[in-house]
C-alpha atoms as a PDB file:
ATOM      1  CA  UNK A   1      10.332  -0.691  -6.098  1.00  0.00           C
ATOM      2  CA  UNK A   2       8.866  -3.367  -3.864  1.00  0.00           C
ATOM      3  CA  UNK A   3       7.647  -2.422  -0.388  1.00  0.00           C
ATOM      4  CA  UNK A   4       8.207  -5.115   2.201  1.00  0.00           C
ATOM      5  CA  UNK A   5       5.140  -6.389   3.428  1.00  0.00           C
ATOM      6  CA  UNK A   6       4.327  -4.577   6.408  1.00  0.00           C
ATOM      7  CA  UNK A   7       4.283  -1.514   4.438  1.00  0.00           C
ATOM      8  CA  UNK A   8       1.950  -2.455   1.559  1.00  0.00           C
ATOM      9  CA  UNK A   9      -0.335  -3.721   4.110  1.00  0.00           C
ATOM     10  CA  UNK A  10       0.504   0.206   5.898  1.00  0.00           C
ATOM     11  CA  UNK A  11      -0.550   1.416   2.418  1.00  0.00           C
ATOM     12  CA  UNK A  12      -3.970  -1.631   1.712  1.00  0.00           C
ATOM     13  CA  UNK A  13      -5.168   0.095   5.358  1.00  0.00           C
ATOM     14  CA  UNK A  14      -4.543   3.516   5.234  1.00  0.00           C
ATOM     15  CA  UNK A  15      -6.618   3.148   1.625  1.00  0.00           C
ATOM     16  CA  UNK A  16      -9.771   1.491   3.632  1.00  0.00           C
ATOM     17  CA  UNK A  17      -9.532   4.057   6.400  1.00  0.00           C
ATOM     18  CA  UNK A  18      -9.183   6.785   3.965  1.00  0.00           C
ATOM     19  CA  UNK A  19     -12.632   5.132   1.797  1.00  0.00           C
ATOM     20  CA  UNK A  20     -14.423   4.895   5.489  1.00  0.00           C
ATOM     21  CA  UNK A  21     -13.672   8.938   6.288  1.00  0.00           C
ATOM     22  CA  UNK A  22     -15.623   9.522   2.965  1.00  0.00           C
ATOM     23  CA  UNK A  23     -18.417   7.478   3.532  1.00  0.00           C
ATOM     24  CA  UNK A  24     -18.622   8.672   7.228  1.00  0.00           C
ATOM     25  CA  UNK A  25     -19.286  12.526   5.703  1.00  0.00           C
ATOM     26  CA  UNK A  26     -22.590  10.972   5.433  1.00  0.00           C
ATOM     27  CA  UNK A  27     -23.479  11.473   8.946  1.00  0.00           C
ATOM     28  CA  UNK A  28     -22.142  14.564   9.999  1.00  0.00           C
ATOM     29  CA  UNK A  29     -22.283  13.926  13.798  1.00  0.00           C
ATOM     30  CA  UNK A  30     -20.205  11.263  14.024  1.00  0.00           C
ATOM     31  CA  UNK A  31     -17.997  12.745  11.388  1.00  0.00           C
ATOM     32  CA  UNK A  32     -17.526  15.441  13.211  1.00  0.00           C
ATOM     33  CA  UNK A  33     -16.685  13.477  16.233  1.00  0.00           C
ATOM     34  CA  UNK A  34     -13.844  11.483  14.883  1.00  0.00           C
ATOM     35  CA  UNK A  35     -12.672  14.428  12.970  1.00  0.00           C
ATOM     36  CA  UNK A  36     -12.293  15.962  16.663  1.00  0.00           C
ATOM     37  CA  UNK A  37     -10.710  13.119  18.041  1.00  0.00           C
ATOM     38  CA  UNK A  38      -8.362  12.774  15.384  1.00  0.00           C
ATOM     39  CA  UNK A  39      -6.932  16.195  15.805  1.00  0.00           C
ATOM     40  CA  UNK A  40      -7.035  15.892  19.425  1.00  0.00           C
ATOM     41  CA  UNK A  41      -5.145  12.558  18.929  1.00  0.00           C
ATOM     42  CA  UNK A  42      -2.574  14.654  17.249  1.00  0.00           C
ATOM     43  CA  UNK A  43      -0.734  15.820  20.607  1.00  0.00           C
ATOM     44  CA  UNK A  44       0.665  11.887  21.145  1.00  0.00           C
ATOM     45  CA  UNK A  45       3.309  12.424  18.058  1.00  0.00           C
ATOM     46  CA  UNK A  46       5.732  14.126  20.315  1.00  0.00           C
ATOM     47  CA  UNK A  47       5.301  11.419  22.757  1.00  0.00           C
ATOM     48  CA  UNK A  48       5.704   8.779  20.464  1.00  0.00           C
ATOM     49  CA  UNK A  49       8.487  10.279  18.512  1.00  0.00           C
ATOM     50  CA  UNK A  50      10.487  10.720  21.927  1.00  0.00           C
ATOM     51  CA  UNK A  51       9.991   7.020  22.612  1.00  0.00           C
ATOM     52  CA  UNK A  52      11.544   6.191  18.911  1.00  0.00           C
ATOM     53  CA  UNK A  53      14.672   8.317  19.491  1.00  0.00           C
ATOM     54  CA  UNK A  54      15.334   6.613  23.681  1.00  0.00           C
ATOM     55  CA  UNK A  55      15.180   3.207  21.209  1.00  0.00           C
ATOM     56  CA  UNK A  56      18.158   4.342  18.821  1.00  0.00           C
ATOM     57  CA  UNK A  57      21.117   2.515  19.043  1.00  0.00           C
ATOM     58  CA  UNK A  58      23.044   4.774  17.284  1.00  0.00           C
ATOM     59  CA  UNK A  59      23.600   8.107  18.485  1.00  0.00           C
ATOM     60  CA  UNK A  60      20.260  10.712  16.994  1.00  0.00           C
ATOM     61  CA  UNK A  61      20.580  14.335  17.133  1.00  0.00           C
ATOM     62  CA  UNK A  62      16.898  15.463  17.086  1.00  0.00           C
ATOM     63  CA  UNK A  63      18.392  19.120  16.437  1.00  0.00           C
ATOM     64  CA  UNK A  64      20.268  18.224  13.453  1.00  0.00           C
ATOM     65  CA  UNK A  65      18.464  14.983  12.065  1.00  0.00           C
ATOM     66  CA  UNK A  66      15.840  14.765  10.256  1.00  0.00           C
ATOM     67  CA  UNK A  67      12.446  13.253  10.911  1.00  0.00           C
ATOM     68  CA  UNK A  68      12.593  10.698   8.221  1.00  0.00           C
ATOM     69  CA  UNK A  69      15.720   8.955   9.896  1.00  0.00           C
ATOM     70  CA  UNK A  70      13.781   7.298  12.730  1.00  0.00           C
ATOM     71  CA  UNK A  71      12.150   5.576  10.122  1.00  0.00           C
ATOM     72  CA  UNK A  72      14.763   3.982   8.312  1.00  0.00           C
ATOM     73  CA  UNK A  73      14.668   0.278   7.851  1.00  0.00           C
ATOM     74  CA  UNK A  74      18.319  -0.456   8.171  1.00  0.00           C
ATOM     75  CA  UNK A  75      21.121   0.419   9.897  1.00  0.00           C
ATOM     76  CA  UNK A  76      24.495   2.705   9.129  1.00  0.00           C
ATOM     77  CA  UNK A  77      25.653   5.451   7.631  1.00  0.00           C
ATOM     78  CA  UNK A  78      24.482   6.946   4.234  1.00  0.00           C
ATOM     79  CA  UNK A  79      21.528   4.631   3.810  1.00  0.00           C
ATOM     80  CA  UNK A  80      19.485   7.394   1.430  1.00  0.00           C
ATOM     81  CA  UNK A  81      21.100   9.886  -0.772  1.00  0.00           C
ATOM     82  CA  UNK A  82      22.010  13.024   0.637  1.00  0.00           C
ATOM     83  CA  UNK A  83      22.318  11.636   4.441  1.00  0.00           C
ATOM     84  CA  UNK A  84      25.795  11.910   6.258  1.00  0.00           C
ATOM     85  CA  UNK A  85      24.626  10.715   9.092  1.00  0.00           C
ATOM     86  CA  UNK A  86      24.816   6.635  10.790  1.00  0.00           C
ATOM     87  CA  UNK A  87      21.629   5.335  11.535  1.00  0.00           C
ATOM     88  CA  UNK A  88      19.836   2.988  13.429  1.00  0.00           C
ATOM     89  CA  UNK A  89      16.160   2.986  14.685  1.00  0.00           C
ATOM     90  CA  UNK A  90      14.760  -0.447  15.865  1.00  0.00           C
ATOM     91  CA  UNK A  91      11.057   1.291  15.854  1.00  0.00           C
ATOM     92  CA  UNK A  92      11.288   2.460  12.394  1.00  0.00           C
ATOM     93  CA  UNK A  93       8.270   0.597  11.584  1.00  0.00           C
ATOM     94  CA  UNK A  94       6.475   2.543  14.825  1.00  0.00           C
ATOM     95  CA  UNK A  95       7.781   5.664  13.529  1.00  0.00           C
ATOM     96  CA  UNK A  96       6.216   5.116   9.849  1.00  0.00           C
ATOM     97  CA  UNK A  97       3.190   4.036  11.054  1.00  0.00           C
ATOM     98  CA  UNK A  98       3.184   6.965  12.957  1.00  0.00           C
ATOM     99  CA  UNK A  99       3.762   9.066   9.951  1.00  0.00           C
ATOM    100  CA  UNK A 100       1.031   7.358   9.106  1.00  0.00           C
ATOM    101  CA  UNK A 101      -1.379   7.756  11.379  1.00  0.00           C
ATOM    102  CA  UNK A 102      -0.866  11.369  11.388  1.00  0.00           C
ATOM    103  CA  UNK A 103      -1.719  11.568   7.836  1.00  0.00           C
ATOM    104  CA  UNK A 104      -4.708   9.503   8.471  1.00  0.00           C
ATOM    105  CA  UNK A 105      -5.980  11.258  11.978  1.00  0.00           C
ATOM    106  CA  UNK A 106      -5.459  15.217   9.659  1.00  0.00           C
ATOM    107  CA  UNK A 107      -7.618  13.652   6.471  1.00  0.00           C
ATOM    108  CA  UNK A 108      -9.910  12.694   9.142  1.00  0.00           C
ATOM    109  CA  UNK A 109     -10.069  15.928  10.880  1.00  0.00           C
ATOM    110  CA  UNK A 110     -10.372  17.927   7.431  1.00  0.00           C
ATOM    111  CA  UNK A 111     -12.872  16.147   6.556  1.00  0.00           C
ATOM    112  CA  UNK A 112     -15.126  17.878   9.593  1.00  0.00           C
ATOM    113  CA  UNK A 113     -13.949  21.245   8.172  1.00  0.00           C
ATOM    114  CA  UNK A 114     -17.377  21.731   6.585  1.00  0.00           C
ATOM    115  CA  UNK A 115     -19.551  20.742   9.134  1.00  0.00           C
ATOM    116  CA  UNK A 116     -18.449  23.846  11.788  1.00  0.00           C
ATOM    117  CA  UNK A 117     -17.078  26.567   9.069  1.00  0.00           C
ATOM    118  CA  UNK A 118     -18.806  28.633   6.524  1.00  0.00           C
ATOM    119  CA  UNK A 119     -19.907  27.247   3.377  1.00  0.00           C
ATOM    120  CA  UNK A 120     -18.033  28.417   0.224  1.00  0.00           C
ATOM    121  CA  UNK A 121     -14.881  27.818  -1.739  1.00  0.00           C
ATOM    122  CA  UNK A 122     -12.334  29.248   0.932  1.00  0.00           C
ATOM    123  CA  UNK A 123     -13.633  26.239   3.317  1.00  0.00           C
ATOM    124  CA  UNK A 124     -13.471  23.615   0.064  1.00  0.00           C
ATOM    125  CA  UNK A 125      -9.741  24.735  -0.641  1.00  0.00           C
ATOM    126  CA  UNK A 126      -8.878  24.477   3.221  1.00  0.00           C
ATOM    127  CA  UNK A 127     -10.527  21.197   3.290  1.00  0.00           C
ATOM    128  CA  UNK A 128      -8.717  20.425   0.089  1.00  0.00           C
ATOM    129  CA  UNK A 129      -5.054  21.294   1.054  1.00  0.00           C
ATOM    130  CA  UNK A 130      -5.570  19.550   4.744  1.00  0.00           C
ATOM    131  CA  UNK A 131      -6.420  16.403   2.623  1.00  0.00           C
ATOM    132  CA  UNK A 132      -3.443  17.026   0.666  1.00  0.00           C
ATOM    133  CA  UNK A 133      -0.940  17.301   3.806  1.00  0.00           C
ATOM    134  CA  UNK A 134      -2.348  14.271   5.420  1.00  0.00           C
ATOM    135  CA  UNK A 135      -1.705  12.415   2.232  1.00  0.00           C
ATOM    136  CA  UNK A 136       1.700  14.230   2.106  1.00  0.00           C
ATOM    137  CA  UNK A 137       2.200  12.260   5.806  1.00  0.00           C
ATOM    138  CA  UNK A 138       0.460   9.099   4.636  1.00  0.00           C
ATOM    139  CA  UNK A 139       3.196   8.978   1.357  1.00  0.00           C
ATOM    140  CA  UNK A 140       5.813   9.590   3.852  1.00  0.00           C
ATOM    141  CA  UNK A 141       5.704   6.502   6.405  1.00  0.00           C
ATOM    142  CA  UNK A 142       4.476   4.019   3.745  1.00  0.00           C
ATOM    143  CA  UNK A 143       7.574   5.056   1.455  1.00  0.00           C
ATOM    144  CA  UNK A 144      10.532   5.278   4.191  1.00  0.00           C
ATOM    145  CA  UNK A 145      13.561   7.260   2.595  1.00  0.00           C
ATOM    146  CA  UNK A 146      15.930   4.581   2.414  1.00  0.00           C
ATOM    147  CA  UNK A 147      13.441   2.005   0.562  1.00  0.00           C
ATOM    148  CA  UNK A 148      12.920   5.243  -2.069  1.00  0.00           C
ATOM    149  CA  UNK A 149      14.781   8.239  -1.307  1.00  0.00           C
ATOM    150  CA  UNK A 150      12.960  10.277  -4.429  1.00  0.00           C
ATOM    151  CA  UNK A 151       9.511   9.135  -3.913  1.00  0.00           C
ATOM    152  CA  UNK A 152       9.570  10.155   0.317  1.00  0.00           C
ATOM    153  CA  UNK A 153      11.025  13.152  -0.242  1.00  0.00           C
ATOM    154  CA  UNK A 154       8.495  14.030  -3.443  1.00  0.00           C
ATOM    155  CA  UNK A 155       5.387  12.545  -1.014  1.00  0.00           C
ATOM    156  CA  UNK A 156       6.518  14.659   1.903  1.00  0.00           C
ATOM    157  CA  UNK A 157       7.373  17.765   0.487  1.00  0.00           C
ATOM    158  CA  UNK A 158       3.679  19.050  -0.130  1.00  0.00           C
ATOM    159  CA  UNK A 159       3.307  19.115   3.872  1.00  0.00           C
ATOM    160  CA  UNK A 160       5.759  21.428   4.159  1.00  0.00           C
ATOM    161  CA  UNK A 161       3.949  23.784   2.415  1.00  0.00           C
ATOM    162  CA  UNK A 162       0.109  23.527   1.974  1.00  0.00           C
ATOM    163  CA  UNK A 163      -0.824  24.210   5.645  1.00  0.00           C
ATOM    164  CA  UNK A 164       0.497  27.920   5.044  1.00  0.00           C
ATOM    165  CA  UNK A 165      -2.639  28.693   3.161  1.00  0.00           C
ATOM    166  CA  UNK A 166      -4.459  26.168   4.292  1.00  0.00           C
ATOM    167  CA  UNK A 167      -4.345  27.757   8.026  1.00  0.00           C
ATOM    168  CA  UNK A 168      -4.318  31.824   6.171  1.00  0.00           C
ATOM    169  CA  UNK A 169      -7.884  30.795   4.783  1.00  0.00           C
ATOM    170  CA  UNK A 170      -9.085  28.905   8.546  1.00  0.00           C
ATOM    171  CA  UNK A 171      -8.265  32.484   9.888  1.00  0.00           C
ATOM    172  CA  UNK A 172      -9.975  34.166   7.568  1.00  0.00           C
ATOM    173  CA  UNK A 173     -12.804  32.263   7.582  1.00  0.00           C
ATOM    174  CA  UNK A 174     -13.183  32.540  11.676  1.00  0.00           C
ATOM    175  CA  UNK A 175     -11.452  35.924  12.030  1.00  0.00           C
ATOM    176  CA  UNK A 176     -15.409  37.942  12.708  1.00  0.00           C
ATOM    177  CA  UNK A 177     -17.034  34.428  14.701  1.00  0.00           C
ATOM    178  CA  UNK A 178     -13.950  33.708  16.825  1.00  0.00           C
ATOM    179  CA  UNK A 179     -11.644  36.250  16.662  1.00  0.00           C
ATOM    180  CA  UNK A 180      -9.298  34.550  19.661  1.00  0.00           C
ATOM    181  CA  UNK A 181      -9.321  30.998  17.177  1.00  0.00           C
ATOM    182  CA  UNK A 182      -8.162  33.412  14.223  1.00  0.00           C
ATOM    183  CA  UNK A 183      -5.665  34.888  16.049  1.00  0.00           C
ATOM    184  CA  UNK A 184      -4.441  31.378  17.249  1.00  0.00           C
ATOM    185  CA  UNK A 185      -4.466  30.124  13.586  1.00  0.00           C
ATOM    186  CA  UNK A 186      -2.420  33.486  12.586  1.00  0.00           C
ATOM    187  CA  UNK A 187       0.262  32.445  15.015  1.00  0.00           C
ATOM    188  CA  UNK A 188       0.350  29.165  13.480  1.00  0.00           C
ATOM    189  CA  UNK A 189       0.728  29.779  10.354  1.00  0.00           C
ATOM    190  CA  UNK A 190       3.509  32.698  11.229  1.00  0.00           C
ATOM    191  CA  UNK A 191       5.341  30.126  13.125  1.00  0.00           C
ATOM    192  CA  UNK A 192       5.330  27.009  10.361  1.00  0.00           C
ATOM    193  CA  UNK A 193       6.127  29.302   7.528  1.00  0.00           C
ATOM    194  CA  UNK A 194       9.140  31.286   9.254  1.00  0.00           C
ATOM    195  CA  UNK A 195      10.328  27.776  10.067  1.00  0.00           C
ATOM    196  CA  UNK A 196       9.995  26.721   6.278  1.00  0.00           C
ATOM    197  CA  UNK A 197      11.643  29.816   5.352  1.00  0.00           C
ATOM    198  CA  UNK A 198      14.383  29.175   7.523  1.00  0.00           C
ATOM    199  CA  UNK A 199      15.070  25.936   6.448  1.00  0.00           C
ATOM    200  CA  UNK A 200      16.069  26.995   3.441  1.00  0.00           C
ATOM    201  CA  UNK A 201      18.913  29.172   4.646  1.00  0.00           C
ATOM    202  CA  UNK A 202      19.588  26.622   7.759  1.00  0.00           C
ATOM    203  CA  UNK A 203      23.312  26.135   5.514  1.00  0.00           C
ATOM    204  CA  UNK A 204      23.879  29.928   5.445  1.00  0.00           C
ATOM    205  CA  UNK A 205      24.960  32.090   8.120  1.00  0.00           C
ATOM    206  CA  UNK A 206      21.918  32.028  10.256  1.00  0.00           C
ATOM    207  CA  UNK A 207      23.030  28.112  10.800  1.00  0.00           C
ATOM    208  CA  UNK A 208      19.675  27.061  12.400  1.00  0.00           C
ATOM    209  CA  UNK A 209      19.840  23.266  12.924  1.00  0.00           C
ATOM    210  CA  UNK A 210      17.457  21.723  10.484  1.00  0.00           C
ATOM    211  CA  UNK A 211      16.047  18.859  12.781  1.00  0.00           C
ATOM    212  CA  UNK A 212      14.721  21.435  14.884  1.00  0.00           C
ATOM    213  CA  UNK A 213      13.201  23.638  11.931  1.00  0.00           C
ATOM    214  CA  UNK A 214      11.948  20.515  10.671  1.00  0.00           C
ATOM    215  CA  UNK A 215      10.059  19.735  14.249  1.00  0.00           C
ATOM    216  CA  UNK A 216       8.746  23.248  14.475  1.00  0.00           C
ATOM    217  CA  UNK A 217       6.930  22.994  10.888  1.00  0.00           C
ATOM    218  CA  UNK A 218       5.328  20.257  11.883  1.00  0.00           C
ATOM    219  CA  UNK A 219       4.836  20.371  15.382  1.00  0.00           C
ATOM    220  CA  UNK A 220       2.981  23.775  14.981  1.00  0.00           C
ATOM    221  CA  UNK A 221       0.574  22.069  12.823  1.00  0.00           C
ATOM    222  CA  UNK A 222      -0.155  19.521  15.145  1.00  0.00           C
ATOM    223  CA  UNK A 223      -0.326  21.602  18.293  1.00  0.00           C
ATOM    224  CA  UNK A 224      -2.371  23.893  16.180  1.00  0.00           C
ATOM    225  CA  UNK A 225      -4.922  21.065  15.312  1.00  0.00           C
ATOM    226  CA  UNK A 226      -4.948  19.733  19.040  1.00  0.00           C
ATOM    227  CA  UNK A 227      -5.872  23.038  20.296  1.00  0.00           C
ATOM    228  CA  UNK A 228      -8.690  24.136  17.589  1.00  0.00           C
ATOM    229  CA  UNK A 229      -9.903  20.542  18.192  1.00  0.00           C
ATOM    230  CA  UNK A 230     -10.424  21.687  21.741  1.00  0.00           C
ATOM    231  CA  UNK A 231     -11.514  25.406  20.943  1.00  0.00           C
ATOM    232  CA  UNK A 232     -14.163  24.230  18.335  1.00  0.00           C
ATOM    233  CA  UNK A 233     -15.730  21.705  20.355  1.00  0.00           C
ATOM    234  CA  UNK A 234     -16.376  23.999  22.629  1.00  0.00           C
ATOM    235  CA  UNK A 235     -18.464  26.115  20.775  1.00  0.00           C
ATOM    236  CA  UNK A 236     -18.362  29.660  19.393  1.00  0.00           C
ATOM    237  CA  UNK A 237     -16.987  31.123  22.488  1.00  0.00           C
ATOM    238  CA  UNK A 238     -13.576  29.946  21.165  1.00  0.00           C
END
């Protein structure tokens, strides 16, 4: 497979920022900072994502469609295996990078993980799987479905999944210092993993649109980042 241009110079960058948020760990107070910042930044996906779908030129159903459609570089119906629906999103490339950025803005923010949790292996494996969703993102705007339809779906499907225990060991972790953040997490991670559950029965006779399951897995994620960003900087109160 050959990526067009724009996207292997998506993937050279997202490589150099990913090599700078390692090298920054060396100085945990501005680490921590952009780690902050790049949860906080986390809340302008839903704005961004609105303004891709007003710029469709074929009728979107953000209920029923998937995420990965307002990134699709071409325009009709079927253009990936498995889609039945026409498609045509003149920001695709502003949706991928989006993707993206995402990806890039969570590594960012797990990265910080260390510096305000306890030490020990249950903050290493929530650092760890944090990594491993923003990667998840990164694979999925860099690969758009209908360049590889295999390769997005395989890049994207680990950030369905690894913020369940990623948030389960956050709220254990912060459940006796802040008690109101580990409920908050709880709720999170309730929420994304009923909505992952649900997708898989969204065909049966429950019949809950996948778009929107889709939007509520990750949405809760980033709304939960957003707000911890907040909560943490703040200080133990939260």
């Amino acid at each position: 497979m050959m990526l067009p241009a724009p996207y292997v110079w998506m993937t050279v960058l997202s490589l150099l920022v990913i090599a700078v948020l390692f090298v920054l760990q060396r100085w945990p107070k501005p680490a921590v900072v952009v780690g902050h910042i790049s949860w906080l930044a986390l809340s302008l996906y839903f704005l961004i994502e609105y303004l891709v779908i007003r710029a469709t030129t074929l009728p979107y159903d953000p209920l029923h469609q998937p995420m990965s459609d307002l990134g699709v570089t071409g325009c009709g119906e079927s253009l990936y295996e498995l889609s039945g629906h026409a498609i045509c999103s003149p920001l695709h490339l502003t949706m991928n990078w989006t993707f993206t950025i995402a990806g890039l803005a969570t590594i960012a923010g797990a990265l910080s993980l260390r510096f305000w949790l306890p030490p020990g292996r249950k903050t290493r494996a929530a650092t760890i799987l944090w990594i491993i969703h923003g990667l998840s993102s990164v694979a999925a705007g860099v690969v758009p479905a209908d360049l590889d339809f295999w390769l997005h779906t395989l890049g994207s499907i680990p950030s369905m999944v690894v913020q369940i225990p990623a948030l389960i060991l956050i709220a254990l972790l912060v459940r006796g210092s802040r008690p109101a953040l580990a409920v908050w997490t709880w709720t999170a991670a309730a929420v994304t993993t009923a909505a992952l559950l649900l997708l898989f029965v969204q065909a049966g006779p429950l019949n809950v649109p996948g778009g929107l399951l889709q939007r509520i897995l990750y949405g809760s994620v980033y709304v939960w980042m957003s707000v911890t960003a907040i909560a943490v900087w703040r200080g133990p109160r939260s």
